[in-house]
N, C-alpha and C. Protein backbone atom coordinates (compact mmCIF):
# COMPACT_ATOMS: atom_id res chain seq x y z
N UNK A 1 -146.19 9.92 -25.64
CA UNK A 1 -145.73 9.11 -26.75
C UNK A 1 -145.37 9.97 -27.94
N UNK A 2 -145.92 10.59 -28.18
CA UNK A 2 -145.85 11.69 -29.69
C UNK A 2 -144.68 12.45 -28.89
N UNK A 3 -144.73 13.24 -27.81
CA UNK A 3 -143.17 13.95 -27.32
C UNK A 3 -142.17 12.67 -28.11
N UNK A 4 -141.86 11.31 -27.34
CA UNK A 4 -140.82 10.87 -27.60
C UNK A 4 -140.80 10.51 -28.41
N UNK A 5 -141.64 10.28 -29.86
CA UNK A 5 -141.24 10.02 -31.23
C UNK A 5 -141.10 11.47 -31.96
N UNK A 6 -141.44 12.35 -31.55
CA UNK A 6 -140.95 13.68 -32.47
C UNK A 6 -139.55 13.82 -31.67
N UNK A 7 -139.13 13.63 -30.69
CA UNK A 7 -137.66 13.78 -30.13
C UNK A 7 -136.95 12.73 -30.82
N UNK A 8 -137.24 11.33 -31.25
CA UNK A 8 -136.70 10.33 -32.10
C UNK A 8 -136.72 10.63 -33.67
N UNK A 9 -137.27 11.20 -33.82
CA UNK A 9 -137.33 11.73 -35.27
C UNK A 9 -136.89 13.15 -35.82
N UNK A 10 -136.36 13.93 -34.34
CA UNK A 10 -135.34 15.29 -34.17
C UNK A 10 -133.33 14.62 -34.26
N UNK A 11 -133.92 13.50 -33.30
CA UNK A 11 -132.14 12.76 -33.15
C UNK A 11 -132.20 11.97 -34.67
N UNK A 12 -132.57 11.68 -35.28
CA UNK A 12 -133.00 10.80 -36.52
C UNK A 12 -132.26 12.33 -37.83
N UNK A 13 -132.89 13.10 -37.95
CA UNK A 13 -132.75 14.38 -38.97
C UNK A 13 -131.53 15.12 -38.40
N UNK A 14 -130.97 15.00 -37.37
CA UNK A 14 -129.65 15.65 -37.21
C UNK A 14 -129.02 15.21 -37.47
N UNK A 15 -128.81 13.58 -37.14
CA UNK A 15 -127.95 12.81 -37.28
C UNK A 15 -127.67 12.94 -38.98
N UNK A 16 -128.46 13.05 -39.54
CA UNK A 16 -128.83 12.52 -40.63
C UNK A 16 -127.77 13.81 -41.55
N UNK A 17 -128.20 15.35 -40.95
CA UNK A 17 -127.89 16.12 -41.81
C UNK A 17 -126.24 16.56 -40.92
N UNK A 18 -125.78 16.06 -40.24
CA UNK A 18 -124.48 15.80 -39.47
C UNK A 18 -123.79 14.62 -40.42
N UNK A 19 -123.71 13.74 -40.61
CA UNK A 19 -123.42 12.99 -41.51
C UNK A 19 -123.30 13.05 -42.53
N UNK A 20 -124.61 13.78 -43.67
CA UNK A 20 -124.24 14.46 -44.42
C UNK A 20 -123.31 15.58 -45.10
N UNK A 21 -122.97 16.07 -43.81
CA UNK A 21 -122.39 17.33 -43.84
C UNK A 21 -120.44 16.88 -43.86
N UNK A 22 -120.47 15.71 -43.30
CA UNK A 22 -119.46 14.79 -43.03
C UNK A 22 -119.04 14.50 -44.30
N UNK A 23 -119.56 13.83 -45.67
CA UNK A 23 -119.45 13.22 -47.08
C UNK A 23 -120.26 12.00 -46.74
N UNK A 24 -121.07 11.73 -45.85
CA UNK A 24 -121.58 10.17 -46.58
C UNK A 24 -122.91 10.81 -47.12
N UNK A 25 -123.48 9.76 -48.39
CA UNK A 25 -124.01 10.01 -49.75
C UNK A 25 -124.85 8.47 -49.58
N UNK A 26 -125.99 7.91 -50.28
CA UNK A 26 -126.68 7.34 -50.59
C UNK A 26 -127.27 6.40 -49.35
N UNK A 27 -127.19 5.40 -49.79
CA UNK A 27 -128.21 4.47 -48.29
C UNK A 27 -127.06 4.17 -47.75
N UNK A 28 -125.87 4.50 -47.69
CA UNK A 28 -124.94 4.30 -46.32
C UNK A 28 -125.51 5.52 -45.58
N UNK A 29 -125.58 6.79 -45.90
CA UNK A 29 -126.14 7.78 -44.72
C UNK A 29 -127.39 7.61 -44.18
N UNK A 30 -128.34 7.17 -45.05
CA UNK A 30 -129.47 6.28 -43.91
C UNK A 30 -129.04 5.38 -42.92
N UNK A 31 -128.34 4.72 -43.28
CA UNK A 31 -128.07 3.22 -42.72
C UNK A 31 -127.70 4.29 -41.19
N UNK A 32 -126.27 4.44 -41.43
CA UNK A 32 -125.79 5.04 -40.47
C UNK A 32 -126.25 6.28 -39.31
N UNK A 33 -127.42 6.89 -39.90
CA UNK A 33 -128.24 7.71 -39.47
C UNK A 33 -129.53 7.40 -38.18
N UNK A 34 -129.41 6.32 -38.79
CA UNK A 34 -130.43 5.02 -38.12
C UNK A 34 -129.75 4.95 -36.96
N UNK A 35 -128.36 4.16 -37.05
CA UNK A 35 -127.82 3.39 -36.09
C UNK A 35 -127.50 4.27 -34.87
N UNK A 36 -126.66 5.52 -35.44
CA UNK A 36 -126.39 7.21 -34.61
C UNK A 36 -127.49 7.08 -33.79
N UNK A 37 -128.82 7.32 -34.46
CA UNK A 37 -129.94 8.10 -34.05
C UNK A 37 -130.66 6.99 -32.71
N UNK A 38 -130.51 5.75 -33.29
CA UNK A 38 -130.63 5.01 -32.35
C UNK A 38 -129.87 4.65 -31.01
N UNK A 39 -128.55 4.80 -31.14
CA UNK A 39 -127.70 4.67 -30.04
C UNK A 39 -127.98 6.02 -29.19
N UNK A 40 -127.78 7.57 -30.12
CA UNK A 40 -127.91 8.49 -28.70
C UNK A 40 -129.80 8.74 -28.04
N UNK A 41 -130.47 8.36 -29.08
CA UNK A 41 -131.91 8.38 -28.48
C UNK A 41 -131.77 7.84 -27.39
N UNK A 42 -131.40 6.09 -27.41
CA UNK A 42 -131.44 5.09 -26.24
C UNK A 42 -130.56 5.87 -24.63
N UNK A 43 -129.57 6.38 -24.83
CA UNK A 43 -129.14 6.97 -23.66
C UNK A 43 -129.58 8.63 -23.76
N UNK A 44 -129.98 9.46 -24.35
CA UNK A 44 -130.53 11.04 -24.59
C UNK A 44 -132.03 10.66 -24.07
N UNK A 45 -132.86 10.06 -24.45
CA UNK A 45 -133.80 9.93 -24.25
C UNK A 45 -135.02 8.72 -23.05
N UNK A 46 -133.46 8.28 -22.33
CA UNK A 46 -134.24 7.35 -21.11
C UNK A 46 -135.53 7.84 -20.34
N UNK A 47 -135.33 9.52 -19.82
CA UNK A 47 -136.31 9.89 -19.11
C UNK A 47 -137.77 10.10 -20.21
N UNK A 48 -137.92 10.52 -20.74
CA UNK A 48 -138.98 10.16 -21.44
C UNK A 48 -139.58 8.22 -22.19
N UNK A 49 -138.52 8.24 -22.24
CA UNK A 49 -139.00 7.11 -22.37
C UNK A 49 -139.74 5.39 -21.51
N UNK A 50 -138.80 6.31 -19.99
CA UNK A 50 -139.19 5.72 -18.85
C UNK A 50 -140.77 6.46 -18.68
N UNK A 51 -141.07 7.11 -18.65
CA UNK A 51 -142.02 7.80 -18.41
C UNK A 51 -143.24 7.58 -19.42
N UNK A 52 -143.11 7.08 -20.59
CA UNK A 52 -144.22 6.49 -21.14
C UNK A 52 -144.26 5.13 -21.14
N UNK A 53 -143.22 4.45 -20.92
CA UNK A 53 -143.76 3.24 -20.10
C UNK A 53 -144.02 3.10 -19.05
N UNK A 54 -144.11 4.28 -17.80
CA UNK A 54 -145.23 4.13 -16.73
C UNK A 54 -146.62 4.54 -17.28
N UNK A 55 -146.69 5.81 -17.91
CA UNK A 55 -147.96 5.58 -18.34
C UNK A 55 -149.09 4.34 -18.88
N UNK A 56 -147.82 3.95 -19.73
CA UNK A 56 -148.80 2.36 -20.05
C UNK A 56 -148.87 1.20 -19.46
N UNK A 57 -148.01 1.20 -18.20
CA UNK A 57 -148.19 0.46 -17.52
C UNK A 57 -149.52 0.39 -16.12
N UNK A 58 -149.37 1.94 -15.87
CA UNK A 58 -150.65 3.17 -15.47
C UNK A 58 -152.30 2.34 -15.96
N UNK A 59 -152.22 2.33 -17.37
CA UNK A 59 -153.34 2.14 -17.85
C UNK A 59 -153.55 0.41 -18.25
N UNK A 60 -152.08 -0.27 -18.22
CA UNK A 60 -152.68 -1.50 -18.19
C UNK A 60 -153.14 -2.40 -16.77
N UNK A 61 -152.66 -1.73 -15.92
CA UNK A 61 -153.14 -1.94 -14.34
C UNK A 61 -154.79 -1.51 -14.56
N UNK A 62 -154.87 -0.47 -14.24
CA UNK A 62 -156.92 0.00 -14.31
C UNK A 62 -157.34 -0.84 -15.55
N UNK A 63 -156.80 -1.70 -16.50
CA UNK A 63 -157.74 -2.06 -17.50
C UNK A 63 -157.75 -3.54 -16.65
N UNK A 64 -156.50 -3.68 -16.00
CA UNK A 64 -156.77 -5.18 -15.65
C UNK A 64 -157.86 -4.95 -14.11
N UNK A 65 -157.79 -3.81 -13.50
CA UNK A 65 -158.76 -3.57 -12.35
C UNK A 65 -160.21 -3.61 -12.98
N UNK A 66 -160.34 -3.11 -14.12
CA UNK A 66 -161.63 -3.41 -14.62
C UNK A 66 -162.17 -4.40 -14.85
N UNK A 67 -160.92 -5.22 -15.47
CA UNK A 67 -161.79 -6.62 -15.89
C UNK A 67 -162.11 -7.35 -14.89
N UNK A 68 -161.40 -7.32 -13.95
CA UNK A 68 -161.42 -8.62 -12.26
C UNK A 68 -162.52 -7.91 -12.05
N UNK A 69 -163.07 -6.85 -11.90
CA UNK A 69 -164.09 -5.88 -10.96
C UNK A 69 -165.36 -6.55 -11.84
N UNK A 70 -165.51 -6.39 -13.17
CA UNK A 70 -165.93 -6.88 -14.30
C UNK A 70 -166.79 -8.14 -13.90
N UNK A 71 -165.30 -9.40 -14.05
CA UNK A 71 -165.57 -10.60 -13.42
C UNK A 71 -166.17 -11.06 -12.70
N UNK A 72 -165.89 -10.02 -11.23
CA UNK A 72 -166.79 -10.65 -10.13
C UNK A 72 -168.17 -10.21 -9.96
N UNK A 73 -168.64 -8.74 -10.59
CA UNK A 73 -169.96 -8.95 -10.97
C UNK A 73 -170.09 -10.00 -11.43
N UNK A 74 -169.95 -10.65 -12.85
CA UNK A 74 -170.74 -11.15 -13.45
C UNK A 74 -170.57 -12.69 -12.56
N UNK A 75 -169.72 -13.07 -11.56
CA UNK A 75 -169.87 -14.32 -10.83
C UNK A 75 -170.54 -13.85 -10.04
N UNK A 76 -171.16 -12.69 -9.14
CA UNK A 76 -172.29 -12.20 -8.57
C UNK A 76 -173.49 -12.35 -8.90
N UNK A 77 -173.90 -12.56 -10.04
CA UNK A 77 -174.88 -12.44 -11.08
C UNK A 77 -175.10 -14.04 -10.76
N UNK A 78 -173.93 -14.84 -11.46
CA UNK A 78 -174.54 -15.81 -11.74
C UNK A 78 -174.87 -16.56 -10.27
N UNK A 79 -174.17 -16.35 -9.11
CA UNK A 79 -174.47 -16.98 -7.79
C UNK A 79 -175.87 -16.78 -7.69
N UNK A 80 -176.27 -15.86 -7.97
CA UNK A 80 -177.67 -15.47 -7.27
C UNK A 80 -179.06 -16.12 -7.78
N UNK A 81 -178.61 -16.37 -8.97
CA UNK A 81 -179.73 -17.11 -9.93
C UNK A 81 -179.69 -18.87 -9.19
């Protein structure tokens, strides 16, 4: 996650000082810096970004294996009483 937001915030400051370097001046070169930075991130940056949404998908699977595993203890528990 921190890789692909310091790579979003590398395409973000180029764009930024590319544009600049161009003549745009005040919150149009934000604006536009944004939009740049956002369009080539989205296709520059698929493989990482695919890749931390397996991770979290990684970890929301074992959190949901925990809780069912979780669960049926505690319906173990209560059968027995």
């Amino acid at each position: 996650m921190i890789r692909y937001t310091i790579l979003r915030l590398l395409i973000f400051v180029v764009a930024l000082l590319v544009l600049f370097a161009v003549g745009f001046r005040s919150w149009a070169l934000l604006l536009l810096s944004a939009v740049v930075s956002l369009v080539v991130s989205f296709f520059a940056l698929r493989g990482p970004r695919e890749q931390f949404a397996s991770q979290v998908q990684h970890k929301v699977s074992e959190r949901q294996k925990r809780a069912a595993a979780f669960r049926n203890a505690e319906d173990d528990d209560t059968d027995e009483e």
